[in-house]
PDB file of N, CA and C in Angstrom:
ATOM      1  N   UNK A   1       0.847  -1.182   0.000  1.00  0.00           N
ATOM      2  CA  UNK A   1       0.000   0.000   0.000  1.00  0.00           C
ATOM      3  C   UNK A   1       0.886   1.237   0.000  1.00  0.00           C
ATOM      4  N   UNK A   2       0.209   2.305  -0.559  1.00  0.00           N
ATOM      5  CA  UNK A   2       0.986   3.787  -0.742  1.00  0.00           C
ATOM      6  C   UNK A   2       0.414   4.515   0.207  1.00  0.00           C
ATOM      7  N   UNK A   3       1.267   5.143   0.869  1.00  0.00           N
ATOM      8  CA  UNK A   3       0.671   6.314   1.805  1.00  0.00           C
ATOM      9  C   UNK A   3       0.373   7.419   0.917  1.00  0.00           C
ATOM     10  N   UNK A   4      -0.974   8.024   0.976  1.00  0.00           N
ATOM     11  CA  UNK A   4      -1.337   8.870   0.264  1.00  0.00           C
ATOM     12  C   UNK A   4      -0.745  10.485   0.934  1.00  0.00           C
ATOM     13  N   UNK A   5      -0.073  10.451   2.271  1.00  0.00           N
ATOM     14  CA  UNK A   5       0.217  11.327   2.817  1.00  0.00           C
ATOM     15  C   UNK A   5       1.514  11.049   3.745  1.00  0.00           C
ATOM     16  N   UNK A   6       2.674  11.722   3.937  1.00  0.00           N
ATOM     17  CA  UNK A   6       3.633  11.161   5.091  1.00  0.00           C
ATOM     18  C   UNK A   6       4.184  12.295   4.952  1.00  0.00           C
ATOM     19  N   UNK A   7       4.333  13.269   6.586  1.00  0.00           N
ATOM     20  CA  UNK A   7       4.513  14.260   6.944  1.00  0.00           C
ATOM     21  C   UNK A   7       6.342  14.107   6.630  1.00  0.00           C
ATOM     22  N   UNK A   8       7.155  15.027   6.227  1.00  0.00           N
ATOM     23  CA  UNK A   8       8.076  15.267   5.616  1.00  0.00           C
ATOM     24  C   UNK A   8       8.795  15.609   7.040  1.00  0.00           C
ATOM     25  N   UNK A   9       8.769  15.595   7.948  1.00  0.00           N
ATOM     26  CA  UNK A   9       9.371  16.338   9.169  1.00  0.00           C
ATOM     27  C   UNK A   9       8.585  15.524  10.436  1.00  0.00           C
ATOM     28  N   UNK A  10       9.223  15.587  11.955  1.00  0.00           N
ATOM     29  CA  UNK A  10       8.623  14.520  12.844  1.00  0.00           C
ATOM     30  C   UNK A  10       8.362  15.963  13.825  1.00  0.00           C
ATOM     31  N   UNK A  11       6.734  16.070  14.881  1.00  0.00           N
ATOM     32  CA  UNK A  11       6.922  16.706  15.674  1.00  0.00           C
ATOM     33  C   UNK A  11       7.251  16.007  16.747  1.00  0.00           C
ATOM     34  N   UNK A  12       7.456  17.172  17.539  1.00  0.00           N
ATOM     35  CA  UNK A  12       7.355  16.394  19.329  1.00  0.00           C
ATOM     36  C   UNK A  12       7.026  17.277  19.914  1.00  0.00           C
ATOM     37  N   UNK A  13       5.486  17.069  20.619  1.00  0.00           N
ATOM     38  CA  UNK A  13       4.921  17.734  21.700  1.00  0.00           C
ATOM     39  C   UNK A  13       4.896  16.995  22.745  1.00  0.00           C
ATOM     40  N   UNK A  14       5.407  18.069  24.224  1.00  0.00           N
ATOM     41  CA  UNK A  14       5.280  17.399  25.482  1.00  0.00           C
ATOM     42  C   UNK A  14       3.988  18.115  26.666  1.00  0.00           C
ATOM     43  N   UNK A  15       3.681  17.614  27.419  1.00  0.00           N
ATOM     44  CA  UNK A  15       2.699  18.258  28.303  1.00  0.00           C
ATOM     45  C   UNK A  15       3.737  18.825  29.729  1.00  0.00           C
ATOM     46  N   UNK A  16       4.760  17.982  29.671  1.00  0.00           N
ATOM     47  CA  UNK A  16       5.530  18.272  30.882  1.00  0.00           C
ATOM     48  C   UNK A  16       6.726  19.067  30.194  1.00  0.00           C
ATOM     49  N   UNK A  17       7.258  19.735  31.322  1.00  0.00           N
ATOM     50  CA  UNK A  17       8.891  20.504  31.072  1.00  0.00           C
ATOM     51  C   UNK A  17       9.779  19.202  31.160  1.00  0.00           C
ATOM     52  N   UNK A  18      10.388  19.365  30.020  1.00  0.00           N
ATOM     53  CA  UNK A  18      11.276  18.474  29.551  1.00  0.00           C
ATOM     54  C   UNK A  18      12.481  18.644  29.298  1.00  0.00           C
ATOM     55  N   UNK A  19      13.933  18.275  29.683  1.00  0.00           N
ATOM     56  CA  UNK A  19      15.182  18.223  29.062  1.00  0.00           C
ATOM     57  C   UNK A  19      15.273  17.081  28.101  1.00  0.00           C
ATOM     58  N   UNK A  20      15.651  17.056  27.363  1.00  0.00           N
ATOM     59  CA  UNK A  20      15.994  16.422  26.413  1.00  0.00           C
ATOM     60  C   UNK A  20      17.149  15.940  25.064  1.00  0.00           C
ATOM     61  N   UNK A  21      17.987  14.958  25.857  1.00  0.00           N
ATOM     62  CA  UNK A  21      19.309  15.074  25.062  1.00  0.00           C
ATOM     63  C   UNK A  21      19.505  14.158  23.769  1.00  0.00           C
ATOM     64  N   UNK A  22      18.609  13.539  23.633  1.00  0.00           N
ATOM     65  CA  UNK A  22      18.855  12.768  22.125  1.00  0.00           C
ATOM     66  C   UNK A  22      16.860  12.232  22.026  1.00  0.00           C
ATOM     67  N   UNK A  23      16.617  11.947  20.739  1.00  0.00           N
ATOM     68  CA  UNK A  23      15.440  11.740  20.675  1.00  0.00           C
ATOM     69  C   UNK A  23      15.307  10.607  19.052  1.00  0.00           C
ATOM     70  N   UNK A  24      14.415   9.591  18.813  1.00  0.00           N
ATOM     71  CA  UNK A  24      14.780   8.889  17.649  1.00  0.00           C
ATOM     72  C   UNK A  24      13.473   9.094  16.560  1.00  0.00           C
ATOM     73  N   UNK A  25      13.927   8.897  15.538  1.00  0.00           N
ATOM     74  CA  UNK A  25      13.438   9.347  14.363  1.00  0.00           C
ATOM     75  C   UNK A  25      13.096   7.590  13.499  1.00  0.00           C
ATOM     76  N   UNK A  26      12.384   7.391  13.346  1.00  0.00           N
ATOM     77  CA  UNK A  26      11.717   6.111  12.910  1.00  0.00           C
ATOM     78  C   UNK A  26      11.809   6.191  11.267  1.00  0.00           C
ATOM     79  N   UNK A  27      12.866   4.984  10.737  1.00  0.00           N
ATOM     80  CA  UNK A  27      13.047   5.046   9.322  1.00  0.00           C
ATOM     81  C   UNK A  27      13.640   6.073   8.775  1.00  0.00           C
ATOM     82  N   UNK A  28      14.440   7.363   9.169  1.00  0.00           N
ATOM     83  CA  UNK A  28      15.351   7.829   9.112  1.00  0.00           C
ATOM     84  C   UNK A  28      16.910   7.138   8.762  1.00  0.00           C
ATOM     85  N   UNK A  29      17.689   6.983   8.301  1.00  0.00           N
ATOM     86  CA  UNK A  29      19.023   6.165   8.096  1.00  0.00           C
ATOM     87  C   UNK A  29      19.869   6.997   8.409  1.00  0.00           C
ATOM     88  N   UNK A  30      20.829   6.636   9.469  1.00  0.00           N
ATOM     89  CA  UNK A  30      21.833   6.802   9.941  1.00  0.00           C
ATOM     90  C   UNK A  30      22.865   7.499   9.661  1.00  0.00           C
ATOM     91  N   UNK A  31      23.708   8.757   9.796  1.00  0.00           N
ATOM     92  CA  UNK A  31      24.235   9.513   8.614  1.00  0.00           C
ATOM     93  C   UNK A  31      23.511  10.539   8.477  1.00  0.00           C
ATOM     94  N   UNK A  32      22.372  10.761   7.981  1.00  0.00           N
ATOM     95  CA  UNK A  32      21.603  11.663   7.668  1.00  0.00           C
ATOM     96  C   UNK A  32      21.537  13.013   8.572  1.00  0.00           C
ATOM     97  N   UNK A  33      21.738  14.158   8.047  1.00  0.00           N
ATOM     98  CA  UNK A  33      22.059  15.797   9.218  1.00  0.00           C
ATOM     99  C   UNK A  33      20.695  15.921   9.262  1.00  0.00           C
ATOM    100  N   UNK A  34      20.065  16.311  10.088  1.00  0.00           N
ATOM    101  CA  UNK A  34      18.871  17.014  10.908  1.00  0.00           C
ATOM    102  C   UNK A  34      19.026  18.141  11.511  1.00  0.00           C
ATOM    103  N   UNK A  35      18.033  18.964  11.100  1.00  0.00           N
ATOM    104  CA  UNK A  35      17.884  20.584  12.023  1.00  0.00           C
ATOM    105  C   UNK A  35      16.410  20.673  12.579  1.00  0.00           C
ATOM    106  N   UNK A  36      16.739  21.188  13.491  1.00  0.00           N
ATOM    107  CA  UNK A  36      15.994  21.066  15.198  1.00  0.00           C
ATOM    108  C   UNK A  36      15.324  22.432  15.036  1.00  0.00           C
ATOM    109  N   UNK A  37      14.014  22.721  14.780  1.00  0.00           N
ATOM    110  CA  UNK A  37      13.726  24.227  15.194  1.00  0.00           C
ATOM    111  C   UNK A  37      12.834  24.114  16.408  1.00  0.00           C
ATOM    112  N   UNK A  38      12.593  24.901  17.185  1.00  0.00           N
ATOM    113  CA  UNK A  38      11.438  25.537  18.210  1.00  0.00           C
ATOM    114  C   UNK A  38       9.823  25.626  17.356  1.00  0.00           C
ATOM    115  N   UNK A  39       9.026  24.959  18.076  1.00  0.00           N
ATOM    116  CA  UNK A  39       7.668  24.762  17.868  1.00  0.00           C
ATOM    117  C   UNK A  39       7.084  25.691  19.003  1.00  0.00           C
ATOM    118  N   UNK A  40       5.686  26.251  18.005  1.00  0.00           N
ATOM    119  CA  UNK A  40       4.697  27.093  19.038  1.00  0.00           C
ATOM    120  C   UNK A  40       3.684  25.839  19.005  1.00  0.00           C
ATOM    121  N   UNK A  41       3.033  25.325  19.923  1.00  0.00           N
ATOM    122  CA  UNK A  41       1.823  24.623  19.885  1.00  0.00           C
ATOM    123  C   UNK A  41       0.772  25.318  19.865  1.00  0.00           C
ATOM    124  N   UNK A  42       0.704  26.432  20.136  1.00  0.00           N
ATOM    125  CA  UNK A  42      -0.461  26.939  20.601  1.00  0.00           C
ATOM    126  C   UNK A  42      -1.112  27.604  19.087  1.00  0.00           C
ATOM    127  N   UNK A  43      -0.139  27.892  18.270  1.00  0.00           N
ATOM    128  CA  UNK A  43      -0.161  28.341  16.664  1.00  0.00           C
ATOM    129  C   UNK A  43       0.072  27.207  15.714  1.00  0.00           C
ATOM    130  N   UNK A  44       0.768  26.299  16.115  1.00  0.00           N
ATOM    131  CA  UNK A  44       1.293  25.403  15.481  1.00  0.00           C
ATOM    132  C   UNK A  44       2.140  25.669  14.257  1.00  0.00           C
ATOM    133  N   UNK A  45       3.254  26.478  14.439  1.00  0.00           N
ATOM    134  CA  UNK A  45       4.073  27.092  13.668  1.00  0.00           C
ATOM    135  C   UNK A  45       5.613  26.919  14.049  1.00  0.00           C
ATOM    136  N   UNK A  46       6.044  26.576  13.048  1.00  0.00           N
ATOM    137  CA  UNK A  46       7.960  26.367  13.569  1.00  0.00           C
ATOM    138  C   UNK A  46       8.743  27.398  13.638  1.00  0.00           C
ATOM    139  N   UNK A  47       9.106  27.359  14.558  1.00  0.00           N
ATOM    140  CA  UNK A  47       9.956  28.646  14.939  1.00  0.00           C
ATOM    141  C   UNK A  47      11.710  28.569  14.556  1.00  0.00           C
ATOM    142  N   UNK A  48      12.347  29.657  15.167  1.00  0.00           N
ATOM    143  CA  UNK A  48      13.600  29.392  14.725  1.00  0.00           C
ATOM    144  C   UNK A  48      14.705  27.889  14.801  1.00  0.00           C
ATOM    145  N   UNK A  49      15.624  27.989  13.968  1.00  0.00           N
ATOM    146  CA  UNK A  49      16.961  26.778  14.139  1.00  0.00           C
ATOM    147  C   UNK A  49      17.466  26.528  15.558  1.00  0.00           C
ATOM    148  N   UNK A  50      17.620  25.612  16.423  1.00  0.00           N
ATOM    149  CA  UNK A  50      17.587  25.763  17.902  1.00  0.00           C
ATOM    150  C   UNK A  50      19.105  24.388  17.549  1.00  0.00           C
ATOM    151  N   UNK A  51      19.066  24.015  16.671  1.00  0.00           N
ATOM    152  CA  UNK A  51      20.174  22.759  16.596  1.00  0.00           C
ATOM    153  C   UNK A  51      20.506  22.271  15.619  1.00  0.00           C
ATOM    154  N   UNK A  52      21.322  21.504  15.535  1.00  0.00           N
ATOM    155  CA  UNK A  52      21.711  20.977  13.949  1.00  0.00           C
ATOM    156  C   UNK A  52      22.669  19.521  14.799  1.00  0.00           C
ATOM    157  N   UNK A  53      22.078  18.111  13.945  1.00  0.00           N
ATOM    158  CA  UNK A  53      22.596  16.877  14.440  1.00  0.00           C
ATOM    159  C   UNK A  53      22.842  15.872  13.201  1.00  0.00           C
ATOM    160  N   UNK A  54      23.450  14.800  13.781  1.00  0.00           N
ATOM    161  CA  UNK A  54      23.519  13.656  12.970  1.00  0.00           C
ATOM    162  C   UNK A  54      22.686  12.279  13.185  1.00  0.00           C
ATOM    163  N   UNK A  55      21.322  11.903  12.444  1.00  0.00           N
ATOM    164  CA  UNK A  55      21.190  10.458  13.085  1.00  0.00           C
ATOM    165  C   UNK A  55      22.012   9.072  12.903  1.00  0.00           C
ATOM    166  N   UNK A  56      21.944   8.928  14.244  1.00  0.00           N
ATOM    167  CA  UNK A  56      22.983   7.536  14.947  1.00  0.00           C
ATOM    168  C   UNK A  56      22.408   6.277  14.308  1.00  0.00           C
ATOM    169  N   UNK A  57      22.889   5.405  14.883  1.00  0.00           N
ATOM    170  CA  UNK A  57      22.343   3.440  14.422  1.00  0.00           C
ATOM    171  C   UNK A  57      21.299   3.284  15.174  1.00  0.00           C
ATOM    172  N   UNK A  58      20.323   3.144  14.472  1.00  0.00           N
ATOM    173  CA  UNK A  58      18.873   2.721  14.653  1.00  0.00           C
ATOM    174  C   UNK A  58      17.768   3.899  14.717  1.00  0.00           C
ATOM    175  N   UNK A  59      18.542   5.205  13.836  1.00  0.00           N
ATOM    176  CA  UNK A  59      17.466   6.583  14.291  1.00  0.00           C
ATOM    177  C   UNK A  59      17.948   7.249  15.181  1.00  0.00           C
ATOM    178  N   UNK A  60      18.796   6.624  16.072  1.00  0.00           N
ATOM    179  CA  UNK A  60      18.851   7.899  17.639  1.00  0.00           C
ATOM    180  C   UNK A  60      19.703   9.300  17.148  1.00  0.00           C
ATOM    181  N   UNK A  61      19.056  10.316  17.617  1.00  0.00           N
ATOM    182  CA  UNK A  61      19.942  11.333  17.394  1.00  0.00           C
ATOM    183  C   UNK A  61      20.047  12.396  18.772  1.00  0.00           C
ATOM    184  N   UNK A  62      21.354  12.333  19.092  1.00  0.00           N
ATOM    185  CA  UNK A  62      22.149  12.815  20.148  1.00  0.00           C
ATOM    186  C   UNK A  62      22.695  14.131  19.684  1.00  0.00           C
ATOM    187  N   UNK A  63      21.730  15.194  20.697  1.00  0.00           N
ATOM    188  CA  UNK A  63      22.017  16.591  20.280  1.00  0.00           C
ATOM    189  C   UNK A  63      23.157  16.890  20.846  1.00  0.00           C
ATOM    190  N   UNK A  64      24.029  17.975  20.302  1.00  0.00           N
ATOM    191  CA  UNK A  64      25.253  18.439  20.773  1.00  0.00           C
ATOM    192  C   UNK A  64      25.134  18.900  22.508  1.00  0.00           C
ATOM    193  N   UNK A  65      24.083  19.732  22.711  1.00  0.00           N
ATOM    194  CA  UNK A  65      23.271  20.376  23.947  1.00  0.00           C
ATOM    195  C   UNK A  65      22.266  19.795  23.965  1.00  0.00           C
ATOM    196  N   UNK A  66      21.473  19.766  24.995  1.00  0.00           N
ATOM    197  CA  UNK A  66      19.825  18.860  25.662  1.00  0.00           C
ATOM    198  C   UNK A  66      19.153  20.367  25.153  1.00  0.00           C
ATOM    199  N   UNK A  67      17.881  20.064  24.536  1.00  0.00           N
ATOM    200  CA  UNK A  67      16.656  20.576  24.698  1.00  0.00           C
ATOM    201  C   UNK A  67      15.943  20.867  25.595  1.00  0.00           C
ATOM    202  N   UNK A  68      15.895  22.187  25.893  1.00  0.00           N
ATOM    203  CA  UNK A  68      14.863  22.838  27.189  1.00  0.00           C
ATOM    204  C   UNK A  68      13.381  22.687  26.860  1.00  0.00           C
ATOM    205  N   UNK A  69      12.430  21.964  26.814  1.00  0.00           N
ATOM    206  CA  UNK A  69      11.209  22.110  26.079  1.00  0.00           C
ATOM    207  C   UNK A  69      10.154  22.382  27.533  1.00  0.00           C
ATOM    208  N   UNK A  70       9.355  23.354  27.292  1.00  0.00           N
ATOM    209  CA  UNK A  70       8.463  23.440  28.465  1.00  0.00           C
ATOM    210  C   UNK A  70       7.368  23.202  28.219  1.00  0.00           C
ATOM    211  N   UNK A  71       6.346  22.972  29.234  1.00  0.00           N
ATOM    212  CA  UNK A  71       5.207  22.138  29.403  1.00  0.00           C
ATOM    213  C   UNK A  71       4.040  22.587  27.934  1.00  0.00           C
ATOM    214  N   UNK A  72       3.665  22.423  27.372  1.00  0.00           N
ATOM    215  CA  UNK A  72       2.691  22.644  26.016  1.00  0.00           C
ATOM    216  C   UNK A  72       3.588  23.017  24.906  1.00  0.00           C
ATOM    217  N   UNK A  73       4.991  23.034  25.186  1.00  0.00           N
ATOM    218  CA  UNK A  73       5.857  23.453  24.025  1.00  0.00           C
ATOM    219  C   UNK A  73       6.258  21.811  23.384  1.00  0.00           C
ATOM    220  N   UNK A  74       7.277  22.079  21.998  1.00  0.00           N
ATOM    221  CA  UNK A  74       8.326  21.272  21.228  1.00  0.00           C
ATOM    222  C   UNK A  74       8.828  21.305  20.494  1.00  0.00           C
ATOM    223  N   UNK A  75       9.097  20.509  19.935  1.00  0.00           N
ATOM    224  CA  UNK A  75      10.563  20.695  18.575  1.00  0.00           C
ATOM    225  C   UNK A  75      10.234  20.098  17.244  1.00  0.00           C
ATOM    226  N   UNK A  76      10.821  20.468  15.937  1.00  0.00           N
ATOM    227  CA  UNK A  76      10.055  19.906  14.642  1.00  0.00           C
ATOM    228  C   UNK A  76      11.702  19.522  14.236  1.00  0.00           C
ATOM    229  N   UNK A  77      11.931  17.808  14.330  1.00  0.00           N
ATOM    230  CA  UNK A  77      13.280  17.787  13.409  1.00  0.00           C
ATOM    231  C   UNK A  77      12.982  17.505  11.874  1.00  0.00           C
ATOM    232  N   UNK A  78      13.654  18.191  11.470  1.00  0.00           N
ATOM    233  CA  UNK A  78      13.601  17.717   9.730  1.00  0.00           C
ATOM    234  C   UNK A  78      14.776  17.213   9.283  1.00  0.00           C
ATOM    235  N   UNK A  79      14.750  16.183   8.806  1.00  0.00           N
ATOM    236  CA  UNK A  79      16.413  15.522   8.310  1.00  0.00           C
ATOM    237  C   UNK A  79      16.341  16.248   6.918  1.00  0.00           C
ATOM    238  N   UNK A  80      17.656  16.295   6.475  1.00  0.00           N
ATOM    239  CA  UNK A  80      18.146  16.883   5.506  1.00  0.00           C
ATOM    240  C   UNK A  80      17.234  16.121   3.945  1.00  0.00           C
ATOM    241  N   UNK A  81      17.435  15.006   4.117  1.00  0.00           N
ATOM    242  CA  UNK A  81      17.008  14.369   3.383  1.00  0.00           C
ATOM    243  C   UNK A  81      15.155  14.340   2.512  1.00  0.00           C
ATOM    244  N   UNK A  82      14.938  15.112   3.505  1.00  0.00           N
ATOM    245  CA  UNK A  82      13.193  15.716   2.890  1.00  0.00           C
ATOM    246  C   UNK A  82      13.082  16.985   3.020  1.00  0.00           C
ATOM    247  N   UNK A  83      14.777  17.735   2.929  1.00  0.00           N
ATOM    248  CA  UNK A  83      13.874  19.060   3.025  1.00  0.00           C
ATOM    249  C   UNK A  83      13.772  19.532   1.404  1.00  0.00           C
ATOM    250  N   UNK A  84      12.771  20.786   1.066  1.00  0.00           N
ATOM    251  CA  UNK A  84      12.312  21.044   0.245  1.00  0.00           C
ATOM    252  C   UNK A  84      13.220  21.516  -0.776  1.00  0.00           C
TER     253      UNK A  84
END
């Protein structure tokens, strides 16, 4: 079957204040650079570049610095590989 739709970028919304030092990306391949921006939830709009990474073996990607994310906030990674 074809997905008639597959979001080009992964969010992550949390309800709690969160640190956050690596996070994994499902079917992503290993190698691949990712940039990290700041999410508004409340607009649902991506905000500025907050990071730039590499995903690891099996998806994991281990930010240089942990992510401060606070309670209704998150982050939109986009791997290099789908951006526009």
């Amino acid at each position: 079957m074809i997905p008639l739709h597959r979001d080009r970028h992964f969010t992550f919304r949390f309800s709690d204040d969160r640190i956050i030092p690596r996070f994994h990306l499902d079917g992503v391949t290993a190698g691949v650079q990712v940039s990290v921006f700041g999410y508004d939830a409340t607009t649902e709009t991506r905000l500025g570049l907050i990071a730039t990474a590499t995903v690891g073996e099996g998806g994991w990607v281990d930010l240089p610095e942990p992510i401060v994310v606070r309670a209704g906030g998150g982050f939109v990674a986009v791997p290099e590989e789908n951006k526009p």
